[in-house]
Protein backbone atom coordinates (compact mmCIF):
# COMPACT_ATOMS: atom_id res chain seq x y z
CA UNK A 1 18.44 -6.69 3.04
CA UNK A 2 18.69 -10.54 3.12
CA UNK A 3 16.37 -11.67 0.17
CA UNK A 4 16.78 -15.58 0.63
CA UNK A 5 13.19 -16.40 2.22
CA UNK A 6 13.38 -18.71 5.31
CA UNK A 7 11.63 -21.85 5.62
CA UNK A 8 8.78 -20.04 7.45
CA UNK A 9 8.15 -17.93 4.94
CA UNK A 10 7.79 -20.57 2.24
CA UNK A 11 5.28 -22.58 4.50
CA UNK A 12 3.47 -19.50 4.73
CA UNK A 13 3.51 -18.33 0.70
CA UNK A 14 3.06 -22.19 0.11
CA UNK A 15 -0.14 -22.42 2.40
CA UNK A 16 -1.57 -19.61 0.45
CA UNK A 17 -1.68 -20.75 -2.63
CA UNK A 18 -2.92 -23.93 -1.44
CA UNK A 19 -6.03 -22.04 0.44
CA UNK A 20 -6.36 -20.14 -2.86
CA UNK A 21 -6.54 -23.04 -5.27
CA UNK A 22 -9.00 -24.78 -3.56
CA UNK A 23 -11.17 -21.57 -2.56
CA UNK A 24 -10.74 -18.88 -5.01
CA UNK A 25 -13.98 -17.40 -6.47
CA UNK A 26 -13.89 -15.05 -9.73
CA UNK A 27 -16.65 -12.54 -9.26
CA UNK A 28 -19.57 -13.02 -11.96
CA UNK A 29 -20.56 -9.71 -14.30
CA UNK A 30 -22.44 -7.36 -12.13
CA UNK A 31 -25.48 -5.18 -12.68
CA UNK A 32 -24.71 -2.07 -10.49
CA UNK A 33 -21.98 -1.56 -7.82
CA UNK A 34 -23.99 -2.86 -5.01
CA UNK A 35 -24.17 -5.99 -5.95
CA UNK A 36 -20.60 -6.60 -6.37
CA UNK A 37 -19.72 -4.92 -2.63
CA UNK A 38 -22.52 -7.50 -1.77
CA UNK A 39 -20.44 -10.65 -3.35
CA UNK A 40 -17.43 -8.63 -1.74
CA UNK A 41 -18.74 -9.16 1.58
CA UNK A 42 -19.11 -13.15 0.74
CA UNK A 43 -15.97 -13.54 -0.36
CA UNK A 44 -14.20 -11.57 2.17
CA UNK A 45 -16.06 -13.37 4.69
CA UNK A 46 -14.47 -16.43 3.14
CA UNK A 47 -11.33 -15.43 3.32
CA UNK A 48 -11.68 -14.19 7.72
CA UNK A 49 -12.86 -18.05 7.80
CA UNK A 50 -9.30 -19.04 6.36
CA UNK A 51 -7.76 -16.10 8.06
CA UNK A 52 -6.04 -14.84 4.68
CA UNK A 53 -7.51 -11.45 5.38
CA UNK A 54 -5.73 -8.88 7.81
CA UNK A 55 -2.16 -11.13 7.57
CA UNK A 56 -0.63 -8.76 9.02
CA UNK A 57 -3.05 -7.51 12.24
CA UNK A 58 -2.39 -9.43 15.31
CA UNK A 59 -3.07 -12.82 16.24
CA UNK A 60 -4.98 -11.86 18.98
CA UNK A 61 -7.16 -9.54 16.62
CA UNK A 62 -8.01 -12.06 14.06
CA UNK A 63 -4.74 -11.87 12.01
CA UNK A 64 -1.67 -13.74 11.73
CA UNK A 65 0.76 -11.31 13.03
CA UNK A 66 2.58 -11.71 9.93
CA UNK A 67 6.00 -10.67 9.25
CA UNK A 68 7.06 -7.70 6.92
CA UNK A 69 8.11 -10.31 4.59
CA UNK A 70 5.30 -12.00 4.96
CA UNK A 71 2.86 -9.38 4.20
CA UNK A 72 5.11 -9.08 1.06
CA UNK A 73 4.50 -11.87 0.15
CA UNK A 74 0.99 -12.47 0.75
CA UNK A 75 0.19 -9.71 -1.22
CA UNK A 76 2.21 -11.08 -4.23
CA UNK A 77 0.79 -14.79 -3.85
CA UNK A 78 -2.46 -13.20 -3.76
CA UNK A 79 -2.38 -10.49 -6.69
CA UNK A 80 -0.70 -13.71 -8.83
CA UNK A 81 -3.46 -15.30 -8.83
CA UNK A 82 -5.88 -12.47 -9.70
CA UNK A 83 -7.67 -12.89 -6.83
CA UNK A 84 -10.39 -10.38 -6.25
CA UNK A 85 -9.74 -7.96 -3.60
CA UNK A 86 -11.59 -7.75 -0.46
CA UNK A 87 -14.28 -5.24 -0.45
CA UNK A 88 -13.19 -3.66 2.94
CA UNK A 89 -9.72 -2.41 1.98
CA UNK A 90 -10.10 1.13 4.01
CA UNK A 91 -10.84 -1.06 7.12
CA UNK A 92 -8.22 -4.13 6.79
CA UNK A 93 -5.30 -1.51 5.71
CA UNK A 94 -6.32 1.65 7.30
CA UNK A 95 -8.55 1.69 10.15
CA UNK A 96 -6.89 -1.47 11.51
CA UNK A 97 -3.40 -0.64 11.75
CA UNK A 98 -4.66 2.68 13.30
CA UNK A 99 -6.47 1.60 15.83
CA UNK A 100 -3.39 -0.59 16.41
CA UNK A 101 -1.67 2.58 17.46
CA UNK A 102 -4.01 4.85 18.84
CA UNK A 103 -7.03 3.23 19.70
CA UNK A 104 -8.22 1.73 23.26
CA UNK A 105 -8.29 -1.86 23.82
CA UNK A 106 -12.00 -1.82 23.39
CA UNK A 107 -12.49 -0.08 20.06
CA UNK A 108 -9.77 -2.43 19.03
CA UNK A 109 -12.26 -5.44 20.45
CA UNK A 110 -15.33 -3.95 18.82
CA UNK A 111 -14.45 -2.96 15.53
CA UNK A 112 -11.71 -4.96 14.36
CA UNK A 113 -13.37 -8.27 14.10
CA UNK A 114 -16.50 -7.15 11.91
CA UNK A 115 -14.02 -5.34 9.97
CA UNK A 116 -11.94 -8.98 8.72
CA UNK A 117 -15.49 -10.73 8.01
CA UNK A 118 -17.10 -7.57 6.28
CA UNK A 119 -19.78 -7.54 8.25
CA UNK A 120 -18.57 -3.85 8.72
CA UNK A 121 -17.61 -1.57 6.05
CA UNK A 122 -15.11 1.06 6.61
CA UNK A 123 -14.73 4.59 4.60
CA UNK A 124 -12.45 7.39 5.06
CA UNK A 125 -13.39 10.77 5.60
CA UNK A 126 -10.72 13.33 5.57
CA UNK A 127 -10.76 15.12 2.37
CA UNK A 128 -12.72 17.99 1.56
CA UNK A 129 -13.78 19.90 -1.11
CA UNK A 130 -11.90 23.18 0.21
CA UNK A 131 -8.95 21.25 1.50
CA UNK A 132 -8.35 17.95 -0.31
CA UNK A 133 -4.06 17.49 0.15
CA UNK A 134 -4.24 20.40 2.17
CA UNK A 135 -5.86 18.39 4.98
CA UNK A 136 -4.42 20.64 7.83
CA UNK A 137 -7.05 23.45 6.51
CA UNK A 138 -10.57 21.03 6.80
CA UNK A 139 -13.00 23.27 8.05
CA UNK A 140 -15.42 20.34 9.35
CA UNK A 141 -16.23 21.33 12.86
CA UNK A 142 -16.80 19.10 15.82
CA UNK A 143 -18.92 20.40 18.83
CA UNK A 144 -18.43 19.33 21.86
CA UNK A 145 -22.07 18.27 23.46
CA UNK A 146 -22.88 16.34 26.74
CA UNK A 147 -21.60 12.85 25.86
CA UNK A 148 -19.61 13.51 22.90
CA UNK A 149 -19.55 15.66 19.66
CA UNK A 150 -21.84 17.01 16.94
CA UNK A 151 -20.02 16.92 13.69
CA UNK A 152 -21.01 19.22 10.82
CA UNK A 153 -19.48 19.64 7.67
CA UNK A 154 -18.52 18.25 4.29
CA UNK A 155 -16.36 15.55 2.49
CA UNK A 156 -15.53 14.18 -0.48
CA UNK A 157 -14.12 11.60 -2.61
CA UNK A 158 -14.68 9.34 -0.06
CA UNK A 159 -14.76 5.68 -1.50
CA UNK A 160 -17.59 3.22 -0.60
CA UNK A 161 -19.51 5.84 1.31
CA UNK A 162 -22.90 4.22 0.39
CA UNK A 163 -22.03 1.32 1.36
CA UNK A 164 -19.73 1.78 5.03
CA UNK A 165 -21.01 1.76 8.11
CA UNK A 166 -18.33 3.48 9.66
CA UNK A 167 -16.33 6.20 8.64
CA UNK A 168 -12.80 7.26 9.99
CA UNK A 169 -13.18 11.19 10.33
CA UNK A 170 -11.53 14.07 10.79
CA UNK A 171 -12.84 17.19 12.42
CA UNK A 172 -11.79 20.03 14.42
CA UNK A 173 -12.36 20.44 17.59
CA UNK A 174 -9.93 23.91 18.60
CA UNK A 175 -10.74 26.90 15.99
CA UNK A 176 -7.95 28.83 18.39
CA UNK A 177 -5.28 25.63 18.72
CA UNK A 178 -2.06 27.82 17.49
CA UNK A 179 -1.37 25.66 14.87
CA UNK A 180 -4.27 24.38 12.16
CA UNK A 181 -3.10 20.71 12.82
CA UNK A 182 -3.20 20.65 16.64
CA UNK A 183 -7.09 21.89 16.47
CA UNK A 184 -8.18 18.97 14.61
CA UNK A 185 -9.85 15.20 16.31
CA UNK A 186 -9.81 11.68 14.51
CA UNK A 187 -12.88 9.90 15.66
CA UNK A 188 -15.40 6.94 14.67
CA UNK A 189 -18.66 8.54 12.83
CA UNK A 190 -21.91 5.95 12.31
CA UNK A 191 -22.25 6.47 9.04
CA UNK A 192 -25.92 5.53 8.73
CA UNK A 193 -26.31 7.89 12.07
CA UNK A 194 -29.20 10.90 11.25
CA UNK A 195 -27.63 13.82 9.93
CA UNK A 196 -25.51 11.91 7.17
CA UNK A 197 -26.48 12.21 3.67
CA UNK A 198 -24.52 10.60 1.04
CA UNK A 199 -24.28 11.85 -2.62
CA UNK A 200 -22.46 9.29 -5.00
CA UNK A 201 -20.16 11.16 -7.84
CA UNK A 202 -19.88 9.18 -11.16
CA UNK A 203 -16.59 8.85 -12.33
CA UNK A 204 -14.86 9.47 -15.81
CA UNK A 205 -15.28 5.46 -15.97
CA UNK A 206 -18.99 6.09 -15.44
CA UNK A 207 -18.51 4.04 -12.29
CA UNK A 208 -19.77 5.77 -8.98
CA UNK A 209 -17.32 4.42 -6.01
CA UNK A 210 -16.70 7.85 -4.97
CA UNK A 211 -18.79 9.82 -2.70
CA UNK A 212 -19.97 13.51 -1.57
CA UNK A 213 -20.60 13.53 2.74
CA UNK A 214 -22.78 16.14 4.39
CA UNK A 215 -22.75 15.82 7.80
CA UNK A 216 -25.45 17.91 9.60
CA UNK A 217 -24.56 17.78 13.14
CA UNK A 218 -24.10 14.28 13.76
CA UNK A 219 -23.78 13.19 17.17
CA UNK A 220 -20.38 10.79 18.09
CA UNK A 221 -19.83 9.71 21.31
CA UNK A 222 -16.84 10.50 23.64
CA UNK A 223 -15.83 7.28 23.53
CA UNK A 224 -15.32 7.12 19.84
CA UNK A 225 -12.66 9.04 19.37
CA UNK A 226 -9.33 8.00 18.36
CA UNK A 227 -6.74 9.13 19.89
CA UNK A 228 -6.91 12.36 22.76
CA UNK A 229 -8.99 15.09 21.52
CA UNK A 230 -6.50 17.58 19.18
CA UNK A 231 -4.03 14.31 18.17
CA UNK A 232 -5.98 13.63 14.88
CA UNK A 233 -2.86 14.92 12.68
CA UNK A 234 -0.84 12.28 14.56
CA UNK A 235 -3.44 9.56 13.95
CA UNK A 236 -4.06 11.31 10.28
CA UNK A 237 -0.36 10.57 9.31
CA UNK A 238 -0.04 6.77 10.48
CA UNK A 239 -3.17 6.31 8.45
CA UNK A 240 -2.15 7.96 5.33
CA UNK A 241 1.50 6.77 5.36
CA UNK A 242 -0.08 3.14 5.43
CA UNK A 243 -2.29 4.14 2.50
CA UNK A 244 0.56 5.23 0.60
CA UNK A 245 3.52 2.97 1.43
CA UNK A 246 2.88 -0.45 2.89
CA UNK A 247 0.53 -3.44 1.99
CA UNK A 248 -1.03 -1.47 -1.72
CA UNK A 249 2.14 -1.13 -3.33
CA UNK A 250 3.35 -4.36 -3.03
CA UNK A 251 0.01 -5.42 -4.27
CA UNK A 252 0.00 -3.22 -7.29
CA UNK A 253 3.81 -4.22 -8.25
CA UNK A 254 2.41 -7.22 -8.85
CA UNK A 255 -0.43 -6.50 -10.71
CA UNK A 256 0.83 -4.15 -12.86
CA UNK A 257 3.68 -6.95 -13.56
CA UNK A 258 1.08 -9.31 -14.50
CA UNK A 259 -0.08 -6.67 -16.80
CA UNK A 260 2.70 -5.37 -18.46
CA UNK A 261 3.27 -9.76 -18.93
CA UNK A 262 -0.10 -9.85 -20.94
CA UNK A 263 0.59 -6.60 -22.77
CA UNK A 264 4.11 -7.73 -23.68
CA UNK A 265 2.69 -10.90 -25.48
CA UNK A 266 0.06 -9.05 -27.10
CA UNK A 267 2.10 -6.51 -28.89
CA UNK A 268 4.21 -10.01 -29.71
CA UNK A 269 1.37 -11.72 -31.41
CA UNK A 270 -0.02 -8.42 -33.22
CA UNK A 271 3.52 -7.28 -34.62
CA UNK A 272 2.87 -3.94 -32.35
CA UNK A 273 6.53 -4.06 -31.06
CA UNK A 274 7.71 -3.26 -34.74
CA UNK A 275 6.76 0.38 -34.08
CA UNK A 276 9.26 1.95 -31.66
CA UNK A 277 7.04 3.97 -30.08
CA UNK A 278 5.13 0.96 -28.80
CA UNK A 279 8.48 -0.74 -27.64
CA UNK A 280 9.54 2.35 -26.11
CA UNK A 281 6.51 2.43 -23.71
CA UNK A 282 6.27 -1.07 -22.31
CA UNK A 283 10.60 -0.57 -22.00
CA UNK A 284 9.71 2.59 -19.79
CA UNK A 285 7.12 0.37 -18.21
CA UNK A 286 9.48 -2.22 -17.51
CA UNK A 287 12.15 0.20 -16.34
CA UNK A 288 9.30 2.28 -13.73
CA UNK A 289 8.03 -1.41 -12.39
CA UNK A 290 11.67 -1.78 -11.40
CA UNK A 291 12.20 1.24 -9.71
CA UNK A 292 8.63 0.61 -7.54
CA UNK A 293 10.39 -2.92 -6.66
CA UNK A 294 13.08 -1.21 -5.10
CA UNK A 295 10.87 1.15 -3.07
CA UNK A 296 9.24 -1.46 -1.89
CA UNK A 297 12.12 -3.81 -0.52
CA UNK A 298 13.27 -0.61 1.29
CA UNK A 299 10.18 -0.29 2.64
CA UNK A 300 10.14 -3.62 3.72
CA UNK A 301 13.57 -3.14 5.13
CA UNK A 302 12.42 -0.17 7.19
CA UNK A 303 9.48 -2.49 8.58
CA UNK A 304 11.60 -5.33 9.14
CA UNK A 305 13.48 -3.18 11.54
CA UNK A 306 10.43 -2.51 13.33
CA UNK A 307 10.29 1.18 12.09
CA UNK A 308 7.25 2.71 11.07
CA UNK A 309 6.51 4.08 7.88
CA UNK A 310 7.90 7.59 7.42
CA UNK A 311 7.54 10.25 4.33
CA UNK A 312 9.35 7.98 1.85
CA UNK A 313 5.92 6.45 1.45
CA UNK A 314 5.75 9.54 -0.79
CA UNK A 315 8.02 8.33 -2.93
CA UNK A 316 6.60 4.96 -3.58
CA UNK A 317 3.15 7.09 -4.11
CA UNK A 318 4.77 9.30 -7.03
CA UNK A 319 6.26 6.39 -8.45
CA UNK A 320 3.21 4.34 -8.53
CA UNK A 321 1.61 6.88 -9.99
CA UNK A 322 3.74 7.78 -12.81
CA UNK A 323 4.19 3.64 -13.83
CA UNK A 324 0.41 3.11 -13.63
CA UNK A 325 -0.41 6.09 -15.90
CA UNK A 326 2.64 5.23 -18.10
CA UNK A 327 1.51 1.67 -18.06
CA UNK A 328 -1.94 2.40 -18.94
CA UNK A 329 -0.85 4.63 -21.91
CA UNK A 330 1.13 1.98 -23.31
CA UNK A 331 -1.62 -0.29 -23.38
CA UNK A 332 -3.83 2.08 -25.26
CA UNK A 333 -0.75 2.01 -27.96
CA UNK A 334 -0.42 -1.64 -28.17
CA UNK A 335 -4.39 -2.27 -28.85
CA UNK A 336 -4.38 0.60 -31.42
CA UNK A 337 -6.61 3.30 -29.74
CA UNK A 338 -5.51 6.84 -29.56
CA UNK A 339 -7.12 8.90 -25.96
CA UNK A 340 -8.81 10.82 -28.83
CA UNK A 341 -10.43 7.63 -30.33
CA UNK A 342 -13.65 6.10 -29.35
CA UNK A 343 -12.89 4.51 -25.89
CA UNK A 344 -13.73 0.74 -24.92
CA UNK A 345 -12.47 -2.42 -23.78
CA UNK A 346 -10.13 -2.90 -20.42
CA UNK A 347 -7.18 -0.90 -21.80
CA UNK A 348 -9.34 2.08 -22.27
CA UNK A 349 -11.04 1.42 -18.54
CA UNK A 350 -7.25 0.84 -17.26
CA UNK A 351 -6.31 4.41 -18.76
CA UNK A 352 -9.31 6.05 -17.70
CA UNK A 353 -9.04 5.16 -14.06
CA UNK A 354 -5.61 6.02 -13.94
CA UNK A 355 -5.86 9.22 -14.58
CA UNK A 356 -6.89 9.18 -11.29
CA UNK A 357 -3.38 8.39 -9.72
CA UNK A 358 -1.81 11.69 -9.71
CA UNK A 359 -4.86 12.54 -7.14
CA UNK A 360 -5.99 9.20 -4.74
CA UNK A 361 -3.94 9.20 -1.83
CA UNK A 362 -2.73 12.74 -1.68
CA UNK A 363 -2.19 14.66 -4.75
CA UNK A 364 1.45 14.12 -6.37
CA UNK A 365 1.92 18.05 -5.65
CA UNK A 366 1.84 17.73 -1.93
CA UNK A 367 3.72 13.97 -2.23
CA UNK A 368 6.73 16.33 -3.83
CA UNK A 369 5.98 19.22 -1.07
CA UNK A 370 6.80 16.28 1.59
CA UNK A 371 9.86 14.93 0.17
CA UNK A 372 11.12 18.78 -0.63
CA UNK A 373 10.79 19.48 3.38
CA UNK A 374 10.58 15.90 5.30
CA UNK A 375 13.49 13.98 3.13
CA UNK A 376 15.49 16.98 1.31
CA UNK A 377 15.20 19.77 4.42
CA UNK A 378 14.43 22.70 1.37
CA UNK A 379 13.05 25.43 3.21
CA UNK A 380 9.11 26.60 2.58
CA UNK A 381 8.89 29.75 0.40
């Protein structure tokens, strides 16, 4: 691809950082998680005022209707300057660009708005505790009932569950559709309808972001689904192929070079990249952050043609995950603490949470399972 940026594309990465430097905001030290989604919500609603949030949604939806380069770009403008992100992530790169493909005009006109400003918070509810990557084997049911469905089952991991007032679900509607996948519905739940319950999981950080969902027959209208009744896989895939291969890793390339940048200066200053081991690890880190660059420019190419994204997202998912973790690990060595040691500081927060890579998003297992029989053609055993 051509990687000379047009003048419309500098305007547009130059307007950013304009907008930035005059309105960023560093979140202040928070007490408990719901005060910081609470100063989320402010700042996101700050940034729907400026209409830096949802770049890449429609113009006629609130966005910008930002190119692929763009989007690029926006993200790397706006992970530069360590700006915080907004709190409604599962709704601006998720829910949107789904109902984008398979929603009706007015769930588009309803939900899309609140979702820029905050003033709705979006969660995700597909995994389970009996079928996390295997998502074609969720057992939660959804019974049809005059005006709609009651829903009844369980989920998990489900980020920001405490806090959403919507949730993008997946239930089945078919126990005798021939295939698993053709039995199951994607619809909008109310998330503070009766019949929810909501049981926060604390984390190996000690944070609690994640979330256990009963759902005891909780009535969604008709008009809520997403997609025909029995197309949820279809609407399942565009979701989770923008999870794992669009607007977050360009984001986290970024990032993660702005880490490996601080880390590289303080094993400088301390003498740390005397020990080989040390300078081994932040060269592997260097090396991985490369090869995630060059996933994402052919990602970009691929969306520049108008194409959407396919299974090669899994690629750019298992290489994420293997340079965060990798990353992470090297910090540990530069600031002297073993994973055996007593734990503290942002390193040790950094390697904790990454841990948690191999798993968010689809487990790396299944991510190889799609390239083996999407990319490769191997036959199942």
């Amino acid at each position: 691809m051509d990687l000379s940026l047009s003048a419309e594309d500098e305007a547009f990465a130059a307007s950013l950082r304009v907008w930035l430097a005059e309105h960023l905001e560093q979140p202040p030290a928070f007490g408990d998680l719901a005060d910081e989604v609470a100063w989320g919500r402010r700042w996101q609603a700050t940034l729907a005022e400026g209409r830096w949030v949802g770049v890449h949604w429609p113009e006629a939806y609130g966005g910008r209707g930002a190119t692929p380069v763009q989007v690029a770009l926006y993200q790397s403008e706006y992970a530069r300057a360590q700006a915080p992100q907004p709190v409604n992530r599962v709704g601006i790169n998720l829910v949107g660009p789904t109902l984008l493909a398979h929603g009706s005009e007015d769930q588009r006109q309803r939900w899309m708005p609140a979702i820029l400003s905050a003033e709705e918070i979006w969660c995700q509810l597909f995994s389970e505790p009996d079928a996390g990557s295997d998502l074609a084997s969720l057992s939660t049911r959804a019974v049809p009932v005059d005006g709609g469905y009651r829903v009844t089952g369980r989920k998990v991991w489900t980020s920001y569950a405490q806090f959403a007032d919507w949730g993008l679900c997946l239930a089945r509607t078919d126990l005798d559709a021939p295939r698993p996948q053709q039995g199951i519905t994607a619809m909008a739940l109310d998330m503070r309808a009766e019949g929810v319950d909501i049981r926060p999981l604390v984390q190996l950080t000690g944070d609690a972001e994640f979330n256990e969902v009963f759902l005891d027959e909780v009535f969604v209208p008709a008009e809520h689904l997403i997609g025909p009744e029995g197309h949820g896989w279809t609407v399942a895939g565009s979701t989770l192929a923008h999870e794992r291969g669009t607007n977050f890793p360009f984001k986290e390339q970024v990032v993660h070079e702005t880490y490996l940048a601080r880390l590289y200066a303080e094993a400088a200053a301390s003498g740390a990249l005397e020990d080989p081991e040390v300078a081994d690890a932040l060269a592997s880190a260097w090396i991985e952050l490369g090869v995630l660059r060059l996933h994402n420019l052919r990602t970009l190419t691929r969306l520049g043609r108008g194409e959407e994204p396919g299974p090669e997202s899994s690629w750019i998912k298992l290489t994420w995950t293997s340079m965060t973790q990798h990353l992470s690990q090297a910090g540990l060595l530069v600031v002297g603490r073993g994973t055996e040691s007593g734990l503290a500081g942002p390193w040790a927060r950094q390697w904790l949470w990454s841990r948690a890579a191999s798993i968010a998003g689809g487990t790396s297992e299944i991510q190889r399972d799609i390239i083996a029989g999407r990319i490769l053609g191997l036959p199942r055993r």
